[in-house]
PDB file of N, CA and C in Angstrom:
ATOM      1  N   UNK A   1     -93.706-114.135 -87.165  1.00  0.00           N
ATOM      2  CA  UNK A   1     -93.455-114.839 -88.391  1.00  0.00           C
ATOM      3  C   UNK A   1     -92.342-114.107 -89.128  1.00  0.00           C
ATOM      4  N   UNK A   2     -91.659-115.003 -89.798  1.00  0.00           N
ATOM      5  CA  UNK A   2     -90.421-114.649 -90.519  1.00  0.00           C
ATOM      6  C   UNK A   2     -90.466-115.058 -91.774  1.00  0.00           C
ATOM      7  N   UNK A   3     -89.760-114.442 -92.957  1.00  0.00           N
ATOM      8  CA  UNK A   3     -90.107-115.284 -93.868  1.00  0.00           C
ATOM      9  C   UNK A   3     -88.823-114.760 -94.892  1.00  0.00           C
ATOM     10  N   UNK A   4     -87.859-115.848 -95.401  1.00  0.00           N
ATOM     11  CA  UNK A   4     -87.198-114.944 -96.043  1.00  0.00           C
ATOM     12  C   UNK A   4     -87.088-115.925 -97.623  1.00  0.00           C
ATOM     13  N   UNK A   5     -86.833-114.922 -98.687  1.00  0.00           N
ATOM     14  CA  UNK A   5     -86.999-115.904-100.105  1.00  0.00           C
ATOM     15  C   UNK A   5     -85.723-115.322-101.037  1.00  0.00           C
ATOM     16  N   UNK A   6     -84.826-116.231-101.936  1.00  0.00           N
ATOM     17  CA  UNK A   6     -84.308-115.802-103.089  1.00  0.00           C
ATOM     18  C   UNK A   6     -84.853-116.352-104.082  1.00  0.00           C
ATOM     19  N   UNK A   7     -85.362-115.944-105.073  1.00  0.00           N
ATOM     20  CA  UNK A   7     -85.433-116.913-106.534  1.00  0.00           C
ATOM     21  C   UNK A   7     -84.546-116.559-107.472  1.00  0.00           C
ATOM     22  N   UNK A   8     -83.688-117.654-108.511  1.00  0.00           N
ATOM     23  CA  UNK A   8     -83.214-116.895-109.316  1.00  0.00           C
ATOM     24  C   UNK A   8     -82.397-115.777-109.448  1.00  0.00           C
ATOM     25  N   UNK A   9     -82.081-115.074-110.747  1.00  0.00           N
ATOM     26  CA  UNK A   9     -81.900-113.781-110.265  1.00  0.00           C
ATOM     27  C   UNK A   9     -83.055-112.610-109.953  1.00  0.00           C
ATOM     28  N   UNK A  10     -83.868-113.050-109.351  1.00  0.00           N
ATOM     29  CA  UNK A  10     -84.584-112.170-108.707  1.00  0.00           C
ATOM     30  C   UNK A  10     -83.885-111.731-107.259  1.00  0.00           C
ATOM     31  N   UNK A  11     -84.620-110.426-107.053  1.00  0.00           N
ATOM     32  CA  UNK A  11     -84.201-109.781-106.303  1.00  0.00           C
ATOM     33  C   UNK A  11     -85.229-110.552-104.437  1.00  0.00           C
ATOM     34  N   UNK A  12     -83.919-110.520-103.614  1.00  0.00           N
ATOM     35  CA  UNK A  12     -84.835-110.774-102.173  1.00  0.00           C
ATOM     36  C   UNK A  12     -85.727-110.418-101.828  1.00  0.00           C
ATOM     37  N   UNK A  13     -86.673-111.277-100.959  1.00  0.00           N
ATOM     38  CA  UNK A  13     -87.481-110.776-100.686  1.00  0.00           C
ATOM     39  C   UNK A  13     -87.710-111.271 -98.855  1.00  0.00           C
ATOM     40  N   UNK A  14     -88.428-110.294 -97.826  1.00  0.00           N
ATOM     41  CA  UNK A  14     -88.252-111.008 -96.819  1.00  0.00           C
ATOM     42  C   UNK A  14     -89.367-110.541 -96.188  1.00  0.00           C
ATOM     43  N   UNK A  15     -90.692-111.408 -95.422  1.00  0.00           N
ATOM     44  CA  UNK A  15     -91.530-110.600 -94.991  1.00  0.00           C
ATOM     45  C   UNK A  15     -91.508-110.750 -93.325  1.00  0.00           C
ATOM     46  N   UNK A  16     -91.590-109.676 -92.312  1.00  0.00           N
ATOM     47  CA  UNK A  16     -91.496-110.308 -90.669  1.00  0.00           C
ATOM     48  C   UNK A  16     -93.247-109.362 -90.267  1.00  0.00           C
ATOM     49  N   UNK A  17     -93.766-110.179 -89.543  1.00  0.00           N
ATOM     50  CA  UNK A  17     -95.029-110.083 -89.142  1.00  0.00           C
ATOM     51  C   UNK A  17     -95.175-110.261 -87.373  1.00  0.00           C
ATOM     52  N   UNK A  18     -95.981-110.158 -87.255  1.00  0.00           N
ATOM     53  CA  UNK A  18     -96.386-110.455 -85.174  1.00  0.00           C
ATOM     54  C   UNK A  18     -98.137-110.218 -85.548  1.00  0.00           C
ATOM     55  N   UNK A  19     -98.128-111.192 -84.277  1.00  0.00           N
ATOM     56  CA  UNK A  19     -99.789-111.112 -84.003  1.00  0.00           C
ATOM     57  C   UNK A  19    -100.337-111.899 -83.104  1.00  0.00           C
ATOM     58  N   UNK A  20    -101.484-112.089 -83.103  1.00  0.00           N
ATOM     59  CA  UNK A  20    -102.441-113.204 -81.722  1.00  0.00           C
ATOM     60  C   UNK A  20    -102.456-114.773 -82.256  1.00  0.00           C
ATOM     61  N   UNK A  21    -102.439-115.313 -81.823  1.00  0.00           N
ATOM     62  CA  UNK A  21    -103.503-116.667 -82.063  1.00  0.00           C
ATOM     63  C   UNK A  21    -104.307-117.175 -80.763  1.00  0.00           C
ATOM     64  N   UNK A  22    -104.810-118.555 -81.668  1.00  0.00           N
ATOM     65  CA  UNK A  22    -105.942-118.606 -80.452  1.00  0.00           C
ATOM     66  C   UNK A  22    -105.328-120.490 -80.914  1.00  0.00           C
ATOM     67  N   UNK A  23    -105.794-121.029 -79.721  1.00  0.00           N
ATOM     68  CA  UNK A  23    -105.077-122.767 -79.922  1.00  0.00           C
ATOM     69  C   UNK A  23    -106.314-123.575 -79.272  1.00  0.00           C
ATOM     70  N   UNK A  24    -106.880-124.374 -79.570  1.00  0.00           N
ATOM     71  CA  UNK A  24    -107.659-125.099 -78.917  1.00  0.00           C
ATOM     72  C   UNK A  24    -107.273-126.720 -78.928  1.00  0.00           C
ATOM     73  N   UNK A  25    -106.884-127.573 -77.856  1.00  0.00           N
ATOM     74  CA  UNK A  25    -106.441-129.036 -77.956  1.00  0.00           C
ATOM     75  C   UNK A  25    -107.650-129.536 -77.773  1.00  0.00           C
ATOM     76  N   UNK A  26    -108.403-130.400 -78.168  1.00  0.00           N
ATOM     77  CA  UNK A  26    -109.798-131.209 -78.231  1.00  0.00           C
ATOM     78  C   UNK A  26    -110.391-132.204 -77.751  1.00  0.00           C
ATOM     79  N   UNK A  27    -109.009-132.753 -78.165  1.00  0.00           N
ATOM     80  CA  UNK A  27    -109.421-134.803 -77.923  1.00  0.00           C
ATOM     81  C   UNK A  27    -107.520-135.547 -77.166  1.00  0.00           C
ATOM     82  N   UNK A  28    -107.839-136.299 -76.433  1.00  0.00           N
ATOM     83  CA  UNK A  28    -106.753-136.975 -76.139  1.00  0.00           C
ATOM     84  C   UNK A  28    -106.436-137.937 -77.519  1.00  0.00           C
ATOM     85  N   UNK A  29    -105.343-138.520 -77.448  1.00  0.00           N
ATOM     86  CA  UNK A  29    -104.749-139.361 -78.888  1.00  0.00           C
ATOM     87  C   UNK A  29    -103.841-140.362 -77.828  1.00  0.00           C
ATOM     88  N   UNK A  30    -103.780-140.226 -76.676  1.00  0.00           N
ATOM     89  CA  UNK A  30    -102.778-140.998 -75.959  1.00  0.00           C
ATOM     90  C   UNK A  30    -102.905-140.537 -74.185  1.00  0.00           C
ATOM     91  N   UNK A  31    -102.428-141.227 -73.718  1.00  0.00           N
ATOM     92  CA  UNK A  31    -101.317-140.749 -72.402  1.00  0.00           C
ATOM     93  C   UNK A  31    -100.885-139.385 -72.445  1.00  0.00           C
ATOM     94  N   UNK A  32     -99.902-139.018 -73.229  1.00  0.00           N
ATOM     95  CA  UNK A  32     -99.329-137.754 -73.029  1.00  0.00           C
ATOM     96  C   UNK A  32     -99.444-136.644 -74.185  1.00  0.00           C
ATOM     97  N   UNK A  33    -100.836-137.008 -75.400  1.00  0.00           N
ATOM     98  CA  UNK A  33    -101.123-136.719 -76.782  1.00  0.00           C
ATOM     99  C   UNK A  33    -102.071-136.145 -77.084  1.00  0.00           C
ATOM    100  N   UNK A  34    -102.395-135.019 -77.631  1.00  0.00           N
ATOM    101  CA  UNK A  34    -103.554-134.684 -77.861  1.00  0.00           C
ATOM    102  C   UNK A  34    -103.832-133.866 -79.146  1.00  0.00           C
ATOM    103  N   UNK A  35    -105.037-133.552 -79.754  1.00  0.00           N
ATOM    104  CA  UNK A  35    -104.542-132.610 -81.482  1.00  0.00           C
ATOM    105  C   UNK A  35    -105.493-131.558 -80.939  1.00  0.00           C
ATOM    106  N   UNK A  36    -104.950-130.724 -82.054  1.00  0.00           N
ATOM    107  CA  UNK A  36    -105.198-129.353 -81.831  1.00  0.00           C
ATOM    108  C   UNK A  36    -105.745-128.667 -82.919  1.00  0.00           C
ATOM    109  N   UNK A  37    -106.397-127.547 -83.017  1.00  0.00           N
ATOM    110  CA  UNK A  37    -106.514-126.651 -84.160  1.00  0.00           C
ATOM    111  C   UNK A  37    -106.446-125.234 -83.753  1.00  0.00           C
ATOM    112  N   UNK A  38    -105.448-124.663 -84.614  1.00  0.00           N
ATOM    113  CA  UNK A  38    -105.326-122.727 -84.258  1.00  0.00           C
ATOM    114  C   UNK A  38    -105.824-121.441 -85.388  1.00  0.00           C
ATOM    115  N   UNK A  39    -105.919-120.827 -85.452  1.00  0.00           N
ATOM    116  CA  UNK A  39    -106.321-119.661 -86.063  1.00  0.00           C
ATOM    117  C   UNK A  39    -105.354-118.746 -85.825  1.00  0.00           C
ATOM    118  N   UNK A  40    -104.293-118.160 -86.631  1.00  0.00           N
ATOM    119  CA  UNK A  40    -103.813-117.038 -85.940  1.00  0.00           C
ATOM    120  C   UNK A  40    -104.340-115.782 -87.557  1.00  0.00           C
ATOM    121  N   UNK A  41    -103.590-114.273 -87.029  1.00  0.00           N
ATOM    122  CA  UNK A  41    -103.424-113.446 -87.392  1.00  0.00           C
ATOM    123  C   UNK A  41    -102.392-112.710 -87.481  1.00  0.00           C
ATOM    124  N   UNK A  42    -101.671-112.142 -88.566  1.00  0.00           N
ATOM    125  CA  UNK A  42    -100.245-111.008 -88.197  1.00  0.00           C
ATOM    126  C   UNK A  42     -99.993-109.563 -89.156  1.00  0.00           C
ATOM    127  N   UNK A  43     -99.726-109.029 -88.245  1.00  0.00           N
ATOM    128  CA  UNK A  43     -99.617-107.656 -89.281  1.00  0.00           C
ATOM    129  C   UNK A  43     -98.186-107.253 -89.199  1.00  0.00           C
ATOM    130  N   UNK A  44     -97.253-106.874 -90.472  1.00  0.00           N
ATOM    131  CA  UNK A  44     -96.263-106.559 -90.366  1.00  0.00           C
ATOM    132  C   UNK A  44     -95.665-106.425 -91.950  1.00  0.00           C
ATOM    133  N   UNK A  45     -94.490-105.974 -91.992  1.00  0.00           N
ATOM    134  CA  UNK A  45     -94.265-105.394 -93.777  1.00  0.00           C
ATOM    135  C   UNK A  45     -93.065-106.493 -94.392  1.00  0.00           C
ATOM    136  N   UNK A  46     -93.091-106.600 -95.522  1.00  0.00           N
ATOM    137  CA  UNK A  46     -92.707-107.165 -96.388  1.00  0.00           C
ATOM    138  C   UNK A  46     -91.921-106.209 -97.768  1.00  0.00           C
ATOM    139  N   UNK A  47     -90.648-106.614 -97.640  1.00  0.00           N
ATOM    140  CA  UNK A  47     -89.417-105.853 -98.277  1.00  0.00           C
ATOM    141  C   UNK A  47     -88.890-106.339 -99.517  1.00  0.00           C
ATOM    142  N   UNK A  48     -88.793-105.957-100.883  1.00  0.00           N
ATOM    143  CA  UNK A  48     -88.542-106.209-101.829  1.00  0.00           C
ATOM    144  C   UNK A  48     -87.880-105.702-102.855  1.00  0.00           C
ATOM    145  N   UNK A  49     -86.751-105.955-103.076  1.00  0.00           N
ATOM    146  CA  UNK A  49     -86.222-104.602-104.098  1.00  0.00           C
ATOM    147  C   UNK A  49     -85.874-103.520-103.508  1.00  0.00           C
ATOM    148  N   UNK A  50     -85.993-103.661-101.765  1.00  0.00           N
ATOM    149  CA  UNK A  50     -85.295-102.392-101.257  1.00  0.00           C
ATOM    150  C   UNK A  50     -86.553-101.323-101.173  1.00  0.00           C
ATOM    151  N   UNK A  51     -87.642-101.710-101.360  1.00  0.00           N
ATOM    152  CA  UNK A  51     -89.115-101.094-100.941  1.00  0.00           C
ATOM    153  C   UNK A  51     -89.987-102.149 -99.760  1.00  0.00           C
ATOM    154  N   UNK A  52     -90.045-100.768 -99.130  1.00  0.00           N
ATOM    155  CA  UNK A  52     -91.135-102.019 -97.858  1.00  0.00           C
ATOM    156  C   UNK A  52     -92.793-101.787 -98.181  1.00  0.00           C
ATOM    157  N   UNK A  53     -93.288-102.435 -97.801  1.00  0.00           N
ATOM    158  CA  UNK A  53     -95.069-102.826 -97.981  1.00  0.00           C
ATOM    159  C   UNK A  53     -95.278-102.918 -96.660  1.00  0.00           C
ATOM    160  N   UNK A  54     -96.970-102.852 -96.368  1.00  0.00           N
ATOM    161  CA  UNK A  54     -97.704-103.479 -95.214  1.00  0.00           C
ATOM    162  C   UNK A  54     -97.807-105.003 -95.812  1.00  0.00           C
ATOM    163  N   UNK A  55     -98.077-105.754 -94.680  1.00  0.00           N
ATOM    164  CA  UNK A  55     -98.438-107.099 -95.188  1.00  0.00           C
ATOM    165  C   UNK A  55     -99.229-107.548 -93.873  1.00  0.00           C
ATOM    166  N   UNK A  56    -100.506-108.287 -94.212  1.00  0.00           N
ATOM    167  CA  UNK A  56    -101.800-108.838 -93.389  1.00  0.00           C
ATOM    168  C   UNK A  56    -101.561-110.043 -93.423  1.00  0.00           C
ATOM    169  N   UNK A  57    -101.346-111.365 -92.869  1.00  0.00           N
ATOM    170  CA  UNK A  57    -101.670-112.753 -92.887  1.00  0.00           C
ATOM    171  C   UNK A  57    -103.032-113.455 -91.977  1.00  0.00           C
ATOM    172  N   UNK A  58    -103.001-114.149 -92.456  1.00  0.00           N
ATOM    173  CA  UNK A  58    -103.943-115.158 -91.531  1.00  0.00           C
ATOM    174  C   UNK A  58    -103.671-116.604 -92.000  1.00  0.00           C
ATOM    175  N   UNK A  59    -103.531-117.539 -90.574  1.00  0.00           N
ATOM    176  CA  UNK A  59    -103.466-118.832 -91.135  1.00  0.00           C
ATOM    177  C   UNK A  59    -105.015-119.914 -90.101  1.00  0.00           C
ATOM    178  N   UNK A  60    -104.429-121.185 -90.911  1.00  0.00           N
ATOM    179  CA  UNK A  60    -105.099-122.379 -90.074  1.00  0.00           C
ATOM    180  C   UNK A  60    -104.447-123.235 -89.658  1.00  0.00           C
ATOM    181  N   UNK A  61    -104.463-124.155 -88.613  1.00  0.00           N
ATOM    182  CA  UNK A  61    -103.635-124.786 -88.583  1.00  0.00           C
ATOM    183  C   UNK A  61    -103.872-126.357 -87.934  1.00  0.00           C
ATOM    184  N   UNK A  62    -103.573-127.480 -87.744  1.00  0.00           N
ATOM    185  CA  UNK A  62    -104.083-128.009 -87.527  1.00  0.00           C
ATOM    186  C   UNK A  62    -103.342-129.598 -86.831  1.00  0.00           C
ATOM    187  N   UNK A  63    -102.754-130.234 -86.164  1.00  0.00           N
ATOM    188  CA  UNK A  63    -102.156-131.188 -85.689  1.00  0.00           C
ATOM    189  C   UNK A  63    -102.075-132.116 -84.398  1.00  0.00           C
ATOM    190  N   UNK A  64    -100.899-132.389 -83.718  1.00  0.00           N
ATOM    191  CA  UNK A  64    -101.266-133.613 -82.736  1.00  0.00           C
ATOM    192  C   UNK A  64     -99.536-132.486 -81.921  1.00  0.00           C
ATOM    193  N   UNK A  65    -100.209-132.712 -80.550  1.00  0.00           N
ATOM    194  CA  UNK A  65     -99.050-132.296 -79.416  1.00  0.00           C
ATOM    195  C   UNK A  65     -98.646-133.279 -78.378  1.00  0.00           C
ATOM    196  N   UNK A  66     -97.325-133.396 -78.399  1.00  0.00           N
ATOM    197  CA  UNK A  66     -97.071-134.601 -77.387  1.00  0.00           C
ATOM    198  C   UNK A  66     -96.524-134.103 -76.478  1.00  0.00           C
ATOM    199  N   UNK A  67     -96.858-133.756 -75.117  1.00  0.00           N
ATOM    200  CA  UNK A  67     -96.686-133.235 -73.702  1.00  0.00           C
ATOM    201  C   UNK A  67     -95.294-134.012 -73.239  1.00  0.00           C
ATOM    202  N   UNK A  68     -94.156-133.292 -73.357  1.00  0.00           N
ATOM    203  CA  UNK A  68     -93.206-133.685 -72.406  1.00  0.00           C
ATOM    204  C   UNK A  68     -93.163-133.579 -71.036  1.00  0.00           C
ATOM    205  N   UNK A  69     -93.950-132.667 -70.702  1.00  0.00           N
ATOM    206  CA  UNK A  69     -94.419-132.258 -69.428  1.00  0.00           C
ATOM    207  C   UNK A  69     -95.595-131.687 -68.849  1.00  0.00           C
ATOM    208  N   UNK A  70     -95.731-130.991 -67.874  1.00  0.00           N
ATOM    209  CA  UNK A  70     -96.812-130.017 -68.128  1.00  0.00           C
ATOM    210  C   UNK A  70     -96.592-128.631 -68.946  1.00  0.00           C
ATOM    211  N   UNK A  71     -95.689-128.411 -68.912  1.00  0.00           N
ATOM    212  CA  UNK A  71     -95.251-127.400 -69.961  1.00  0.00           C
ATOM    213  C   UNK A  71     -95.183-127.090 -70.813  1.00  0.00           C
ATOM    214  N   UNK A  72     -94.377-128.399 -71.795  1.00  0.00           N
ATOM    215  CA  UNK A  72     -93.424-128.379 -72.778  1.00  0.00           C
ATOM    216  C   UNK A  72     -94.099-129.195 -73.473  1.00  0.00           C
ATOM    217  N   UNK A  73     -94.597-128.950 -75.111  1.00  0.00           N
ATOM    218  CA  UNK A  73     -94.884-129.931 -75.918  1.00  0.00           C
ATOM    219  C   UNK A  73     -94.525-129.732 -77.162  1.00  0.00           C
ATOM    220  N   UNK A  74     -94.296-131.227 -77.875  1.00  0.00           N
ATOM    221  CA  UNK A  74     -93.204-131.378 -79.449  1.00  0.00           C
ATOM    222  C   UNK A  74     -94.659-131.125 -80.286  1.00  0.00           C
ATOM    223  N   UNK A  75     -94.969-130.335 -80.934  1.00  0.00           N
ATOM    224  CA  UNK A  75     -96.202-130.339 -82.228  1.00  0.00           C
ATOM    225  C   UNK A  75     -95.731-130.793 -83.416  1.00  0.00           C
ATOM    226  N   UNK A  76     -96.609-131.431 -84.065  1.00  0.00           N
ATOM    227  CA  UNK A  76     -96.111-131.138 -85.759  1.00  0.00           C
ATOM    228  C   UNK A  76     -98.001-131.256 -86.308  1.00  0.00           C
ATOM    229  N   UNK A  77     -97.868-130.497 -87.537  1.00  0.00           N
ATOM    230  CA  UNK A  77     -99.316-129.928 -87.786  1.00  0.00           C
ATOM    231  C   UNK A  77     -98.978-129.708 -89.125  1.00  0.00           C
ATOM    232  N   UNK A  78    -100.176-129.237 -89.823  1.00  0.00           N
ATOM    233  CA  UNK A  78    -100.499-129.150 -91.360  1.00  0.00           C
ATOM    234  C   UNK A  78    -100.640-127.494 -91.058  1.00  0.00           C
ATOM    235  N   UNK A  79    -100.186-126.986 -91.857  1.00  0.00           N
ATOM    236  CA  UNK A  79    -100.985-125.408 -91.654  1.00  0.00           C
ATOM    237  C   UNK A  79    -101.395-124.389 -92.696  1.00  0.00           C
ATOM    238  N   UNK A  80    -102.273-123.508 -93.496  1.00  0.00           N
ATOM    239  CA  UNK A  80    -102.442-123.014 -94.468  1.00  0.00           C
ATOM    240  C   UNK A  80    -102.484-121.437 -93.987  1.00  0.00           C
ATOM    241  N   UNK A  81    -101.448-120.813 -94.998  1.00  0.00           N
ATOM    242  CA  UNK A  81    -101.557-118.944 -94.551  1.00  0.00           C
ATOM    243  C   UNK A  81    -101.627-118.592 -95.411  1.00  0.00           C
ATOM    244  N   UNK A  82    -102.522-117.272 -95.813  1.00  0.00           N
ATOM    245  CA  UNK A  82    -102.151-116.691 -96.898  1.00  0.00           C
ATOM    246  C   UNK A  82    -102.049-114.746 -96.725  1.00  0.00           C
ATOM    247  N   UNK A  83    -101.096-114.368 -97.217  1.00  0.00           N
ATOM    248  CA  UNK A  83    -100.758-113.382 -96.746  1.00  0.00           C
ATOM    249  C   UNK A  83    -100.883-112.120 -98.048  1.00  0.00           C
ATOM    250  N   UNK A  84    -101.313-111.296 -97.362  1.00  0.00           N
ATOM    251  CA  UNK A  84    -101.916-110.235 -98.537  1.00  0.00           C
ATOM    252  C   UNK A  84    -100.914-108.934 -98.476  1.00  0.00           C
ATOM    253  N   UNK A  85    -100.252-108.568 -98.927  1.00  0.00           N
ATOM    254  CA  UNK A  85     -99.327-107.521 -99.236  1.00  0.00           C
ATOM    255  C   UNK A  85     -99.633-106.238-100.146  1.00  0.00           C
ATOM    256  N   UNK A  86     -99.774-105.221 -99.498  1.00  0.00           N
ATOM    257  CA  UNK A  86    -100.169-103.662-100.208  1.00  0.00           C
ATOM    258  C   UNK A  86     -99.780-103.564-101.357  1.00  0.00           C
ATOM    259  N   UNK A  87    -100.310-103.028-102.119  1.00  0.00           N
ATOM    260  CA  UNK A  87     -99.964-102.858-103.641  1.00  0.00           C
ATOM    261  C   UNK A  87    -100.225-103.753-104.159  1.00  0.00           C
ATOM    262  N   UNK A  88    -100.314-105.195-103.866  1.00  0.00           N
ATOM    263  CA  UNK A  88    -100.039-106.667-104.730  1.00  0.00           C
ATOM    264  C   UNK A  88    -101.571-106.828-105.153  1.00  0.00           C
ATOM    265  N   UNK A  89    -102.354-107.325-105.949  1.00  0.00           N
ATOM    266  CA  UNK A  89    -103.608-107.840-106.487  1.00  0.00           C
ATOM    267  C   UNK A  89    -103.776-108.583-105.748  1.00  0.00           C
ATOM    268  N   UNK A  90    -102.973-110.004-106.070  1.00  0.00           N
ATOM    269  CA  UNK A  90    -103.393-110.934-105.713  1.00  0.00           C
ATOM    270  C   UNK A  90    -102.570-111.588-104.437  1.00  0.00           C
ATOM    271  N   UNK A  91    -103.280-112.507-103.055  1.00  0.00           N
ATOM    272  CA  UNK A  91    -102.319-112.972-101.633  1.00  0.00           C
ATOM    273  C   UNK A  91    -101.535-113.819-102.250  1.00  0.00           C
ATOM    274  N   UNK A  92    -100.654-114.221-101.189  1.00  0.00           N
ATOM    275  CA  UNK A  92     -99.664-115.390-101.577  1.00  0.00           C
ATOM    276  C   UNK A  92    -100.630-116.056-101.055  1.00  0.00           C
ATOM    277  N   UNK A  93    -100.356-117.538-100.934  1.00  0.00           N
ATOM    278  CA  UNK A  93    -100.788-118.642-100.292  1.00  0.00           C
ATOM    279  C   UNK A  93     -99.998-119.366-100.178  1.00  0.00           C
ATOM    280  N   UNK A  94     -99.945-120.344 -98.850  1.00  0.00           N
ATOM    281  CA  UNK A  94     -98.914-121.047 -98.298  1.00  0.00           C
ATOM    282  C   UNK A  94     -99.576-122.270 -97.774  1.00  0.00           C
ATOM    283  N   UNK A  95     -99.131-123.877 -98.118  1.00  0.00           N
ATOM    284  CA  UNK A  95     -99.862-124.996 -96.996  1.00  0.00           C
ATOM    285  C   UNK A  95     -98.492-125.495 -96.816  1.00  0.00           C
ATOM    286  N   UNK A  96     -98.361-126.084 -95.467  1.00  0.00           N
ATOM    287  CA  UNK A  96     -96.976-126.384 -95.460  1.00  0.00           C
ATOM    288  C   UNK A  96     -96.925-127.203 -93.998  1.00  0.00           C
ATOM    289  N   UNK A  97     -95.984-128.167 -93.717  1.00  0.00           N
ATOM    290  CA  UNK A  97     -95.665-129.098 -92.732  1.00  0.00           C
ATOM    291  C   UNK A  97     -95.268-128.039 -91.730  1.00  0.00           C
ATOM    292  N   UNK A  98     -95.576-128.213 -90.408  1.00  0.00           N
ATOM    293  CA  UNK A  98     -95.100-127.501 -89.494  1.00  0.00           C
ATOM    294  C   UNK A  98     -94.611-127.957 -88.135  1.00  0.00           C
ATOM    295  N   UNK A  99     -93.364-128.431 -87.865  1.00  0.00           N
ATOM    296  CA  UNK A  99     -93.147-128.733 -86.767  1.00  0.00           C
ATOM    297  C   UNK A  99     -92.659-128.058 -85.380  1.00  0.00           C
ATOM    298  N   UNK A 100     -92.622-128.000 -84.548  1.00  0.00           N
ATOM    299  CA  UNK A 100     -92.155-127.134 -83.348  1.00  0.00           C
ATOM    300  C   UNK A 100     -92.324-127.641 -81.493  1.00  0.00           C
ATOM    301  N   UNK A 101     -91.483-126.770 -80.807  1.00  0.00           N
ATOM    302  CA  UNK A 101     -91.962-126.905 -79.663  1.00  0.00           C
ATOM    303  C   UNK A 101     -93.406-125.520 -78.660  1.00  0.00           C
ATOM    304  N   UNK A 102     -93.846-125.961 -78.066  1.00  0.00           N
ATOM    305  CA  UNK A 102     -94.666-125.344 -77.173  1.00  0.00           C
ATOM    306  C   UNK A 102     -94.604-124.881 -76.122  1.00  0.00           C
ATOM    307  N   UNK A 103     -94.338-123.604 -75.348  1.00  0.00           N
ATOM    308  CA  UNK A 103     -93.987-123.685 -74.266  1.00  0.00           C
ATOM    309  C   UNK A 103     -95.327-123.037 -73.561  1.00  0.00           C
ATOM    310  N   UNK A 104     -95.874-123.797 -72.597  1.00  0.00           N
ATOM    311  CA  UNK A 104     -96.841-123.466 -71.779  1.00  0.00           C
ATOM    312  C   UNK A 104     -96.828-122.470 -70.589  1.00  0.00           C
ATOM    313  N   UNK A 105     -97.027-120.906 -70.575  1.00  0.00           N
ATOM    314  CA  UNK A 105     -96.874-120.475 -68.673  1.00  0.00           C
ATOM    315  C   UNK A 105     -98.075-120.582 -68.343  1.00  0.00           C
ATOM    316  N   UNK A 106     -97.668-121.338 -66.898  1.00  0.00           N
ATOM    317  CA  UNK A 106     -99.156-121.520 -65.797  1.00  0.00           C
ATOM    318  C   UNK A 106     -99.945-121.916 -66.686  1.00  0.00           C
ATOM    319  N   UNK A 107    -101.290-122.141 -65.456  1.00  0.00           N
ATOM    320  CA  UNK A 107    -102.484-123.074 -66.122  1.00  0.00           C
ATOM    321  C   UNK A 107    -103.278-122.059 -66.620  1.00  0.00           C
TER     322      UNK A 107
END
């Protein structure tokens, strides 16, 4: 995960993270269609003012995958993260449209 922000004259801010998820597809929706729901996790720091932090996320996520192949599939999904940053009180929170591709190795 990447994340980069200006507001204003506020100063940048940019947070980069890595981690697991887990994906489960459920139900067919079609021929070549099916929805999904994921859980991930990421740990990684978040830079502000030229000071770095730890930063923890976790999201949900939730949508429909259309199989171009056996491989390859177009997603688009709803997804909610909220990410907790050292020093800070209170997480951010994030819900947001998410579209992308999938790339599948082996079965």
């Amino acid at each position: 995960m990447y994340n980069s922000e200006k507001t204003g004259d506020l100063d940048p801010t940019s947070t980069t993270a890595f981690g697991p998820f887990v994906r489960y597809y459920f139900t067919s929706i079609g021929k070549n269609a099916k929805l999904f729901g994921g859980l991930n996790a990421a740990f990684g720091s978040h830079a502000e003012g030229g000071v770095s932090y730890s930063a923890t996320a976790i999201g949900l996520n939730a949508g429909a995958a259309i199989f171009l192949n056996s491989s390859i599939a177009l997603e688009a999904g709803l997804g909610y993260t909220t990410i907790k940053i050292q020093d800070q009180d209170d997480p951010t929170n994030r819900f947001g449209l998410k579209v992308g591709f999938q790339i599948h190795l082996g079965k």
